[in-house]
Protein backbone atom coordinates (compact mmCIF):
# COMPACT_ATOMS: atom_id res chain seq x y z
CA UNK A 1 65.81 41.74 69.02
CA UNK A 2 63.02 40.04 66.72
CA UNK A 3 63.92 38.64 63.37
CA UNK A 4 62.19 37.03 60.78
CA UNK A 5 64.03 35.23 57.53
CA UNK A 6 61.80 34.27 55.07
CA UNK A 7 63.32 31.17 52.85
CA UNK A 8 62.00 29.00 49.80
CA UNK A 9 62.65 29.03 46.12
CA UNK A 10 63.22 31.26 44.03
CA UNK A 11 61.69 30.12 40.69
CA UNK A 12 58.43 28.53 40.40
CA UNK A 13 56.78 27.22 37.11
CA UNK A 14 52.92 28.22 36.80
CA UNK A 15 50.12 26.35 37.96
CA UNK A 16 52.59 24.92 40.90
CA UNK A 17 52.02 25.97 44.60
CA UNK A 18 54.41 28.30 45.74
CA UNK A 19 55.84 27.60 49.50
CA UNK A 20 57.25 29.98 51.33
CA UNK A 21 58.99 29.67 55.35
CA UNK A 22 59.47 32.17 57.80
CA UNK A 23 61.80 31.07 60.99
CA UNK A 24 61.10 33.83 63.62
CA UNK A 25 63.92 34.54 66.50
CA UNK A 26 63.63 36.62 69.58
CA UNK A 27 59.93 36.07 70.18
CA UNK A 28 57.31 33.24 70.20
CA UNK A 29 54.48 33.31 67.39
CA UNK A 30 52.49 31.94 70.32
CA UNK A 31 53.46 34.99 72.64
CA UNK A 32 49.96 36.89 73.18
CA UNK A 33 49.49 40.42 71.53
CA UNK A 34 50.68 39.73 68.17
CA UNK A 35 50.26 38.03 64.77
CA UNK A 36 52.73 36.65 62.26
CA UNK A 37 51.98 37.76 58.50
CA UNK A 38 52.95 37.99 54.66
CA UNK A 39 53.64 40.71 51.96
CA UNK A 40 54.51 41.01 48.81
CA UNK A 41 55.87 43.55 46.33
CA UNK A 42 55.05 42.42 42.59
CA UNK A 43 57.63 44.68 40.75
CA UNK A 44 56.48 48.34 40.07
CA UNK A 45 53.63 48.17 42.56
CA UNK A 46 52.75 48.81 46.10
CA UNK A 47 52.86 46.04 48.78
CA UNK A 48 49.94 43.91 49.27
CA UNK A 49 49.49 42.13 52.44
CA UNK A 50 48.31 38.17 51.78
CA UNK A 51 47.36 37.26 55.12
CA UNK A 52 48.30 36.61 58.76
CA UNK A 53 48.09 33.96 61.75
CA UNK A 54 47.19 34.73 65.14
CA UNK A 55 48.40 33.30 68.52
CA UNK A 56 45.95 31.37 68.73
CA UNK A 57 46.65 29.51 65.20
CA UNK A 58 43.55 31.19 63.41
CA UNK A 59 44.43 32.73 60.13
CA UNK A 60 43.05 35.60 57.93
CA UNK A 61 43.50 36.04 54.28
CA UNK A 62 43.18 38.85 51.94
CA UNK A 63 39.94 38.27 49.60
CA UNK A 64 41.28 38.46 46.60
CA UNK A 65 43.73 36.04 47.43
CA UNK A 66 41.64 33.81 49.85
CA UNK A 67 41.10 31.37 47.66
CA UNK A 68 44.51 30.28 46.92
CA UNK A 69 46.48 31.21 50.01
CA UNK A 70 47.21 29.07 52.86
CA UNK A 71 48.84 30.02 56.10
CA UNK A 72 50.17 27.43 58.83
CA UNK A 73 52.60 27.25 61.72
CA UNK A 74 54.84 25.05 63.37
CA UNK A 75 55.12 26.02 66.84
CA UNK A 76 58.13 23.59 67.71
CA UNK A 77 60.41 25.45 65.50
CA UNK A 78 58.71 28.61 65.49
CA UNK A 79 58.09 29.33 62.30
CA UNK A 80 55.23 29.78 59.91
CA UNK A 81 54.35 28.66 56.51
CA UNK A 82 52.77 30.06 53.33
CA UNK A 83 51.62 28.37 50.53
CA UNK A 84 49.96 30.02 47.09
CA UNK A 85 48.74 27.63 44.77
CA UNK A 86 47.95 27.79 40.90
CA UNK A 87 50.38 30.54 40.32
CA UNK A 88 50.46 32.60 37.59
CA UNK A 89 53.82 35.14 36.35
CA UNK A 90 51.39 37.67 38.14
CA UNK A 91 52.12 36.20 41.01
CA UNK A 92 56.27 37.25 40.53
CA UNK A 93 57.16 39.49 43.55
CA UNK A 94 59.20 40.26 46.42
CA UNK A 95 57.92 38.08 49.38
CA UNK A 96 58.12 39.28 52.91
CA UNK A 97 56.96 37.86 56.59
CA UNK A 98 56.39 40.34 59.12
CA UNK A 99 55.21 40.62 62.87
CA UNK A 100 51.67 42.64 63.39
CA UNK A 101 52.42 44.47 66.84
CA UNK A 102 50.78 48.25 66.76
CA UNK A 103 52.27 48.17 63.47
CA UNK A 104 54.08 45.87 60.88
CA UNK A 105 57.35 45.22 62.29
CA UNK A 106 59.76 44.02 61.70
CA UNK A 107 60.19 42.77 58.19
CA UNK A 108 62.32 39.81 56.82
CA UNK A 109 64.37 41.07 54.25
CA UNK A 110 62.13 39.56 51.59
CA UNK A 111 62.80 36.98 48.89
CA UNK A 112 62.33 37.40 45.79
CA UNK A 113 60.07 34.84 43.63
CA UNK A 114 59.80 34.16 40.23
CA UNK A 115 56.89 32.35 38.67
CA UNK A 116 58.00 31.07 34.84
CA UNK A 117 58.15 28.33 32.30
């Protein structure tokens, strides 16, 4: 059974960097035929997906975040990273890693992120 747990903090002042971990269980982000991803909810809105890593380590961001979004892994403890820099109380949402396999799934059960004074 795969799992994903997303973990970090919860409150973030603007202008920081936002840093976000997501340990993965019961499969390998180097295991071939899948990459390793985040969404987010912002509050009254549809999900937006931020970006992904691939098995190979490569990553792939969302334009209009590309600029400020950073994905990375750490294979030893299977996990991977995000970070979102300059952030803004736009940037206050539900966070979420995910597998891509035919499909997001599964989730993490998200964490929610609060960017304020």
């Amino acid at each position: 059974q795969v799992q994903l747990q997303e973990s970090g903090p919860g409150l973030v002042k603007p202008s920081q960097t936002l840093s976000l971990t997501c340990t993965v269980s019961g499969d390998s982000i180097t295991a071939n035929g899948a990459v390793w991803g985040w969404i987010r909810q912002p509050p009254g809105k549809e999900p937006e997906w931020m970006g992904a890593i691939d098995t190979s380590g490569s990553s792939y961001y969302n334009p209009s975040l590309m600029n400020r979004t950073s994905i990375s892994r750490d294979t030893s403890k299977n996990q991977f990273t995000l970070q979102l820099s300059s952030v803004a109380p736009r940037d206050t949402a539900v966070y979420y890693c995910a597998r891509g396999k035919e499909g997001w799934s599964p989730w993490g059960q998200g964490t929610q992120v609060t960017v304020s004074a």
